[in-house]
Protein backbone atom coordinates (compact mmCIF):
# COMPACT_ATOMS: atom_id res chain seq x y z
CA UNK A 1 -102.90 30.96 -20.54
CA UNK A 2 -104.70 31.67 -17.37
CA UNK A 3 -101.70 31.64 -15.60
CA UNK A 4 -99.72 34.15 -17.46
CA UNK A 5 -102.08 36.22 -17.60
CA UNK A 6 -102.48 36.40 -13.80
CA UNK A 7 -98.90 36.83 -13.35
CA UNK A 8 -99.08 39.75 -15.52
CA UNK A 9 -102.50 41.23 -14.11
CA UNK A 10 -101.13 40.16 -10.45
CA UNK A 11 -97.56 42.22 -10.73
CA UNK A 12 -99.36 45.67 -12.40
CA UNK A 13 -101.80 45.52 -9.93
CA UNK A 14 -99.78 45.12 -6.88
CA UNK A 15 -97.18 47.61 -8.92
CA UNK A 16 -99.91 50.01 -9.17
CA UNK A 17 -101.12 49.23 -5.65
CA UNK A 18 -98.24 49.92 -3.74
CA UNK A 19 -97.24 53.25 -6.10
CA UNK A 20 -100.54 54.71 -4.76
CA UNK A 21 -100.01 53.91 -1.54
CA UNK A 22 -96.13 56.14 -1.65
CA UNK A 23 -94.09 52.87 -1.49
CA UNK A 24 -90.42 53.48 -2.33
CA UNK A 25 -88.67 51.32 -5.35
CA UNK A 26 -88.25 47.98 -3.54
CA UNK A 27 -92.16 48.17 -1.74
CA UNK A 28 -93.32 48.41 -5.24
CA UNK A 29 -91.05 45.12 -6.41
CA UNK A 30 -92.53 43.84 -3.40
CA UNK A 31 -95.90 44.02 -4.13
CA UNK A 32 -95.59 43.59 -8.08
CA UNK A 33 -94.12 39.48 -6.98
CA UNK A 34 -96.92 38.72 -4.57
CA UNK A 35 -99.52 39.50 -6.41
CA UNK A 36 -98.06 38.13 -9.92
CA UNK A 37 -97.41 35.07 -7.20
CA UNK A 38 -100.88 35.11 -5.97
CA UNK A 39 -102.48 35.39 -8.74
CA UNK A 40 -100.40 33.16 -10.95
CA UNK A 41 -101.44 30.33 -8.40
CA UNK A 42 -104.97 31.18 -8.76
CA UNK A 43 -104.97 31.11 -12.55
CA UNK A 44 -103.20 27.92 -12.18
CA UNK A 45 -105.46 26.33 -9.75
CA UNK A 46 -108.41 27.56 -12.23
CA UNK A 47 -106.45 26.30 -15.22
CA UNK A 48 -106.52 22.99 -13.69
CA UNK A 49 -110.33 22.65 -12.76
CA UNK A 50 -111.20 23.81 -15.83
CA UNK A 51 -109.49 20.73 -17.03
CA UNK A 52 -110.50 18.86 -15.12
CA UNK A 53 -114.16 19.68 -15.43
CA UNK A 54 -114.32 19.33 -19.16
């Protein structure tokens, strides 16, 4: 769950990010897939300690 949800929070934020900042179509694509990436990873990593942990 952790990692959908970071995918989800990841691409709006980086969509969001890179609208503010006056990127054209493709910028905003850009940034919307490395952040859903980055985050993604992190809510995976995350996922998995928390697994691991309990």
């Amino acid at each position: 769950m952790l990692v959908i949800g970071g995918l989800v929070i990841g691409a709006l934020w980086g969509g969001f990010s890179a609208k503010r900042r006056g990127g054209k179509p493709a910028d905003i694509a850009q940034y919307a897939a490395v952040y859903a990436i980055l985050l993604g990873l992190l809510g995976l990593f995350l996922t998995i300690a928390i697994e691991r942990l309990l």
